[in-house]
Structure formats: structure tokens, C-alpha cells
Protein backbone atom coordinates (compact mmCIF):
# COMPACT_ATOMS: atom_id res chain seq x y z
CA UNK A 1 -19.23 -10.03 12.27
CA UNK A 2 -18.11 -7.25 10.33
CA UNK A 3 -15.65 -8.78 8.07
CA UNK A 4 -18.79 -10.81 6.76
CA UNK A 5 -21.07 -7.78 5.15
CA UNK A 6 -21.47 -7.67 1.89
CA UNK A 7 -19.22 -5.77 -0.38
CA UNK A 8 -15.79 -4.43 -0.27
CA UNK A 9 -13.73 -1.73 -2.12
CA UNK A 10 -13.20 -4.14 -5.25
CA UNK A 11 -17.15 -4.00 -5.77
CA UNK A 12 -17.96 -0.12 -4.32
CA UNK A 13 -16.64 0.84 -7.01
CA UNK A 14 -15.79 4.55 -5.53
CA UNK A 15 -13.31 6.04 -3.20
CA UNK A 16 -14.11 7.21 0.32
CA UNK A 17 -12.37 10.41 2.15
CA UNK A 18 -10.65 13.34 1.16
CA UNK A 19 -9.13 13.55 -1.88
CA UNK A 20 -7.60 17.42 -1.68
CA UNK A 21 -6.25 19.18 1.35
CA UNK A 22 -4.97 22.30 1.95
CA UNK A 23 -3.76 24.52 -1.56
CA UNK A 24 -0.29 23.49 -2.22
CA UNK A 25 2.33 25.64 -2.23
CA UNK A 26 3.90 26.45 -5.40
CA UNK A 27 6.74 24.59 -5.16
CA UNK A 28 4.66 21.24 -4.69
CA UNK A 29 2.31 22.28 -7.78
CA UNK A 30 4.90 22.88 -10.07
CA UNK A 31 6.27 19.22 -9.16
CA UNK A 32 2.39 17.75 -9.86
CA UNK A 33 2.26 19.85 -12.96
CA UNK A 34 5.37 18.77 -14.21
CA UNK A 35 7.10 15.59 -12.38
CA UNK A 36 3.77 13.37 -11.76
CA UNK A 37 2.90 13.49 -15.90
CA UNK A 38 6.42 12.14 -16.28
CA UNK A 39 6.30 9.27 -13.58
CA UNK A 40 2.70 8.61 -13.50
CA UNK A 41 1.43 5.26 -14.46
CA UNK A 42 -0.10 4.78 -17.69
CA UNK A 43 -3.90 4.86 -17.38
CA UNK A 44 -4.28 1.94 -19.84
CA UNK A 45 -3.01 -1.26 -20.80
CA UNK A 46 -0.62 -3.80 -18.45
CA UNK A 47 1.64 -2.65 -16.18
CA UNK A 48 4.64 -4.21 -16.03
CA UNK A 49 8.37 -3.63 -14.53
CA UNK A 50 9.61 -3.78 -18.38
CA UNK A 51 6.74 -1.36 -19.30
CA UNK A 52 7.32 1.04 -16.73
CA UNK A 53 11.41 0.92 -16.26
CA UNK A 54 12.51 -0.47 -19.98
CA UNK A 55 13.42 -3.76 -18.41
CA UNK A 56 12.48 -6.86 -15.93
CA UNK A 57 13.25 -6.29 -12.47
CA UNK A 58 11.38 -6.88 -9.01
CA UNK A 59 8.01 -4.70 -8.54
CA UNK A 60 7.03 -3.58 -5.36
CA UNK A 61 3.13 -2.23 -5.37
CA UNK A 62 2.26 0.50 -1.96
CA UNK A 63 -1.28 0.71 -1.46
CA UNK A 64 -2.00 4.25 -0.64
CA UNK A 65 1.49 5.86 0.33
CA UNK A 66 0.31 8.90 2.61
CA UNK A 67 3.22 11.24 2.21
CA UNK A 68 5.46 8.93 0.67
CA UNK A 69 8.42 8.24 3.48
CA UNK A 70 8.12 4.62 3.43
CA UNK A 71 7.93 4.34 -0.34
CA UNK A 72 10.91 6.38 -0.87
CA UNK A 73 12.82 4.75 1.42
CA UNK A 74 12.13 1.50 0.43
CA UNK A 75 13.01 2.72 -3.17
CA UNK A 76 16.09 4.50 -1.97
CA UNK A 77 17.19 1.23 -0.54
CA UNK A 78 16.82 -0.95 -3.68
CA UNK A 79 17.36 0.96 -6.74
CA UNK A 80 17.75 -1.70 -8.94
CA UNK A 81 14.04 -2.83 -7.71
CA UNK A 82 10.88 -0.76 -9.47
CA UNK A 83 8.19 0.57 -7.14
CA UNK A 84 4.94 1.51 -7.98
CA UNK A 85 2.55 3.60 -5.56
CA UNK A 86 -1.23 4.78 -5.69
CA UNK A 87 -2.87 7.77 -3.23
CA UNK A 88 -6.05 9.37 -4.04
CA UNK A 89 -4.90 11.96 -1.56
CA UNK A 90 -3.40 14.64 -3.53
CA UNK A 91 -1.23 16.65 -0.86
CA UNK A 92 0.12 13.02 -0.20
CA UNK A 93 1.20 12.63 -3.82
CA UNK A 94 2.89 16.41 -3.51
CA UNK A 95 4.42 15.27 -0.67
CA UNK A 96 5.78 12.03 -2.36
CA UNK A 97 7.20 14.05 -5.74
CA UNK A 98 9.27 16.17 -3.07
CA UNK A 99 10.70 13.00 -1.36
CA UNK A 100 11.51 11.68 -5.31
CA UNK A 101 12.69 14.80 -6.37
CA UNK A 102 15.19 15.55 -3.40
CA UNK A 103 16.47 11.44 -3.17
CA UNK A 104 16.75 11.52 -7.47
CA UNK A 105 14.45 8.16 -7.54
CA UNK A 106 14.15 7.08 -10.92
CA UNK A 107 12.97 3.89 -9.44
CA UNK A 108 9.52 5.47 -8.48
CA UNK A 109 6.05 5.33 -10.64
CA UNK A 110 2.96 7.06 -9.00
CA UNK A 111 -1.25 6.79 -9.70
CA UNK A 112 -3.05 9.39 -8.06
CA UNK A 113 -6.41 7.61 -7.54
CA UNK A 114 -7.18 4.25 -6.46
CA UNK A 115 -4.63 1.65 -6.11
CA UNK A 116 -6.90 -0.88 -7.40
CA UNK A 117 -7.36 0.32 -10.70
CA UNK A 118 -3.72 -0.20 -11.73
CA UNK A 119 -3.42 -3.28 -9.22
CA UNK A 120 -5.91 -5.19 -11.57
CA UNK A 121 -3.70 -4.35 -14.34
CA UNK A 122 -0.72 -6.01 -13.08
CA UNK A 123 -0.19 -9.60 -14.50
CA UNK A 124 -0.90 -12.42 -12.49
CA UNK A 125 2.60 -13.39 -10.35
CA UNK A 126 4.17 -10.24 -11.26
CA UNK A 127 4.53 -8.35 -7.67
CA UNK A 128 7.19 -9.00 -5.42
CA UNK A 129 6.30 -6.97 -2.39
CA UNK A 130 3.02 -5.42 -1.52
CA UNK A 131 2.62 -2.96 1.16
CA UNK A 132 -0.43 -1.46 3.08
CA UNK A 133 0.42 0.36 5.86
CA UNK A 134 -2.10 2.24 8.39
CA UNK A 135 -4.96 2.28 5.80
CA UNK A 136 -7.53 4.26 6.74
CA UNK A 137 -9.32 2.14 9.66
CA UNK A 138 -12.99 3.15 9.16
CA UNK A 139 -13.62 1.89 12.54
CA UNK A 140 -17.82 2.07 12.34
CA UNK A 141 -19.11 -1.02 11.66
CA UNK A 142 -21.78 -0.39 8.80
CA UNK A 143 -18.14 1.04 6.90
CA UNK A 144 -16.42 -2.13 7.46
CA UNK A 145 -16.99 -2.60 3.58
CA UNK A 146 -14.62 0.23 2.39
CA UNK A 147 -11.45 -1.56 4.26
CA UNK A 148 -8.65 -3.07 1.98
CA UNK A 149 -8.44 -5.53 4.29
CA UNK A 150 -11.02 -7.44 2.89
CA UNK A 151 -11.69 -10.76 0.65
CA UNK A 152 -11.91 -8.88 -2.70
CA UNK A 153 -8.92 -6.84 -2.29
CA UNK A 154 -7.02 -9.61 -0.67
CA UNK A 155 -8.05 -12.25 -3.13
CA UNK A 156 -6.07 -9.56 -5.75
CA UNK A 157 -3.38 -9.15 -3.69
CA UNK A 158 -2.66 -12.92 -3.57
CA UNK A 159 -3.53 -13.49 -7.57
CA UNK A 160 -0.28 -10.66 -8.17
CA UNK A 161 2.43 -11.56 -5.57
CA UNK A 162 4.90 -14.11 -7.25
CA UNK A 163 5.60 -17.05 -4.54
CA UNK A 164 7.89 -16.57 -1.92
CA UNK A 165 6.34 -12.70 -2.17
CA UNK A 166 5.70 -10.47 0.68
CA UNK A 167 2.34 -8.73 1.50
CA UNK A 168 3.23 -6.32 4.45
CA UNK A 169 0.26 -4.86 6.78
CA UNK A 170 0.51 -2.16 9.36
CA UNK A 171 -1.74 -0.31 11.76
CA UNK A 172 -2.72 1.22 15.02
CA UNK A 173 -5.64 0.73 15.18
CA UNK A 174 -7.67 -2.14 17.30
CA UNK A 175 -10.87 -2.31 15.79
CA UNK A 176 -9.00 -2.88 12.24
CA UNK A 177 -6.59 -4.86 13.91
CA UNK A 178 -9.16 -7.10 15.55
CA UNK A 179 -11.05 -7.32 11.80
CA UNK A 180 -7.60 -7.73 9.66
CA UNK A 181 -6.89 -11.09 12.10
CA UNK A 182 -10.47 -11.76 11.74
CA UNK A 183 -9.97 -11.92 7.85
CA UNK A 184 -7.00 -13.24 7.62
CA UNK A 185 -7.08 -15.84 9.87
CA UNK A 186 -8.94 -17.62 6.19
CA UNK A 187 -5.55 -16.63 4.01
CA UNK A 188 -3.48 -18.20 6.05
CA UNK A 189 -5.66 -21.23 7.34
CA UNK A 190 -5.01 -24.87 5.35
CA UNK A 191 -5.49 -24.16 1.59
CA UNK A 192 -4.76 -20.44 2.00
CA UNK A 193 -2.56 -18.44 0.11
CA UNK A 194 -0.63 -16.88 2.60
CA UNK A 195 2.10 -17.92 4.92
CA UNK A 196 1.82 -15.70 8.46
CA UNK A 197 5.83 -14.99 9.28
CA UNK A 198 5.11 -14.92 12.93
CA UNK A 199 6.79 -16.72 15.61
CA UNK A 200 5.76 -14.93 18.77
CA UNK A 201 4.43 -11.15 20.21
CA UNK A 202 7.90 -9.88 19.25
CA UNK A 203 7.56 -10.50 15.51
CA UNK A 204 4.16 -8.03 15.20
CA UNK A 205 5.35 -5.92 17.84
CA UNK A 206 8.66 -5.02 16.48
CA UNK A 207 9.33 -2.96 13.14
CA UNK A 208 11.11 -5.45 11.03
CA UNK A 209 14.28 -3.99 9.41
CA UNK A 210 13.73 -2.09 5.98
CA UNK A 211 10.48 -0.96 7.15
CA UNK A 212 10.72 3.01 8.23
CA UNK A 213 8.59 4.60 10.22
CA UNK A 214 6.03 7.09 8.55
CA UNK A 215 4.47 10.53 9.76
CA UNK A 216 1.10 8.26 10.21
CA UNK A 217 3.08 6.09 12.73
CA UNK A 218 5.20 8.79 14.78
CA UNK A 219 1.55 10.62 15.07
CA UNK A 220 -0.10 7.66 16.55
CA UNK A 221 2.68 6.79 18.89
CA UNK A 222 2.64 10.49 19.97
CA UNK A 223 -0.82 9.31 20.92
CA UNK A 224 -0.16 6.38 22.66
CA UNK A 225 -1.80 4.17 20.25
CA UNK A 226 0.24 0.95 20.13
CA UNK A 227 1.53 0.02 16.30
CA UNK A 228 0.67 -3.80 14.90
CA UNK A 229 3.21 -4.83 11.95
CA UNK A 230 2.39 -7.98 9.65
CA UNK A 231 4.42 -9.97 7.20
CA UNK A 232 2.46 -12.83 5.05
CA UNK A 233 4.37 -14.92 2.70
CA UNK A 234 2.69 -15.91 -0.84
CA UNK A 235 2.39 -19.56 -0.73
């Protein structure tokens, strides 16, 4: 099975795909010039809600944001909540600094580069919610390894939620669908971490509230492609 090769993204050790797009326009590289340096996350040391925001408050952590809709939103919707996001994709982070800049988010810290670097940083218990939504699906089998929904990341995703705290998963697509349950189905068997919030078809079928829908979700409807959501409780 495919969830059982060897290796994940916490031992790779590199990131996969594209990490620049098209140029950006001016307007978008004046914000990464200017805005990221004053949001970004510190590149060493803990991060913490007090560290990032001057005081305690609940952290959310997104797991490479695309263009940044649902982690504005979600940030725009809680402001007295910190949220921290991490896309290697640059045009993505350009496209988040727009949505920050326009909604006046002070709320908002970004890492452009891999979400697991600064995850590992974050203490033990400290997250509150934890979002990956339509990761990139690497749908060949010999790639399986480069999913975030594997044990490595997982296991670190579990060690940083508090209890009673949320890890959200989307997607469209069945082949990662079929390997997330796959992988899962060990988190939230007897002795697992995780608590699946699931009482029927509807629950993964329907958007729960609070949870927008990105440019990565309206394309693959426009496709057809049906869209999975998944809520797992922290034990």
C-alpha cells in the first residue's frame, strides 16, 4: 500500500513543485519587499502566540495557504485569535499580503518555505487549529512519500494541537482521499490521537461553517471533481 513506503516529507528533507510563478506585478513585489519582512516568522528560535503577537492567545497553524482566502478569512473572523501560515509558493504568498493588506490583518504571520520548519518550532500543545486544505495530491504512487498526509507529519501535527484542538483536512482528490483514510484510519483507531467528528456522509460532504471556499476548490468543482472535508479532534 502506498501509505506504507518508506519516508515522508518530515525525513525528505526538501520541497517538491514550483516554488515561483509568473513575475509579479509591481504592486505584489513591493508588498513581498516590504510587508512579508514585517510579518514573516522569525527564522529561529520558538514560536509562540506571545512571541509573535506580544501576548497569549489561540494559534491557528495553515499548512500551505495557496492564495491565502481561507487564511484570511479565518483571521478576519477571529481577530483576537493569531494565525500563522507557510507556502513555498511565492505568487501564493503575494497573493496572501494583498488579502492582509486590503482586510488590515494584524492577526496574520507568514513563512515562505516549508511549513514544517516553523511547525517543529512550535511548543508541544501550543496549536489550537491546524489546517491543510487540498495539498498537493501527488497522485503517482512511487510519490506517495512527499504527501503531508503521512505518519511523520501527522505524528507533529498531533504532538502541537492542545486537546480538544482541531486538525482540519480537505481535498478533491480520490487517490489522496483513498490514502488520507488509509492513514488515518491508525490516528483515530483505539490509542490514537485523534477523534474523527463524523457522524454520517453529510458531515465530509458538507463545508462546515467558518470554512470558506478557496480558488483551489471553486476550480475543482468547475471540474466536476467532488470536494472531501475532514474535522479530527485532538484527544
Amino acid at each position: 500500500m502506498t501509505a506504507n513506503k518508506p519516508g515522508d516529507p518530515t525525513t525528505l528533507n526538501r520541497l517538491y513543485g514550483r516554488s515561483v510563478g509568473k513575475p509579479l506585478r509591481a504592486g505584489k513585489q513591493e508588498l513581498v519587499d516590504n510587508l512579508l519582512p514585517q510579518i514573516a516568522v522569525p527564522e529561529e528560535g520558538e514560536v509562540t502566540a506571545e512571541g509573535l503577537f506580544g501576548f497569549d492567545r489561540p494559534l491557528h497553524f495553515e499548512i500551505g495557504f495557496g492564495g491565502g482566502e481561507h487564511l484570511a478569512h479565518r483571521a478576519d473572523l477571529l481577530p483576537d485569535h493569531g494565525f500563522i501560515g507557510a507556502e513555498p509558493f511565492l505568487n501564493g504568498v503575494a497573493s496572501a499580503l494583498t488579502h492582509i493588506k486590503e482586510g488590515g490583518l494584524a492577526n496574520v504571520r507568514l513563512h515562505h518555505g516549508n511549513a514544517l520548519d516553523v511547525l517543529a518550532r512550535v511548543p508541544a500543545g501550543a496549536l489550537t487549529m491546524v489546517y491543510l486544505l487540498h495539498p498537493d495530491p501527488w497522485p503517482k504512487a512511487r510519490h506517495a512519500k512527499r504527501r503531508m498526509m503521512n505518519p511523520g507529519p501527522l505524528d507533529m501535527i498531533a504532538a502541537k494541537l492542545k486537546p480538544g484542538g482541531e486538525f482540519r483536512f480537505g481535498t478533491d482528490h480520490p487517490v489522496y482521499l483513498r490514502h488520507a483514510l488509509m492513514v488515518m484510519r491508525g490516528y483515530c483507531g483505539e490509542g490514537g490521537p485523534f477523534d474523527w467528528l463524523c457522524d454520517g456522509p453529510a458531515d465530509f460532504l458538507t463545508r462546515p461553517g467558518g470554512w470558506p471556499e478557496t480558488r483551489y476548490e471553486a476550480k475543482a468543482r468547475k471540474k466536476g471533481h467532488e470536494v472531501w472535508y475532514f474535522r479530527f479532534r485532538r484527544r
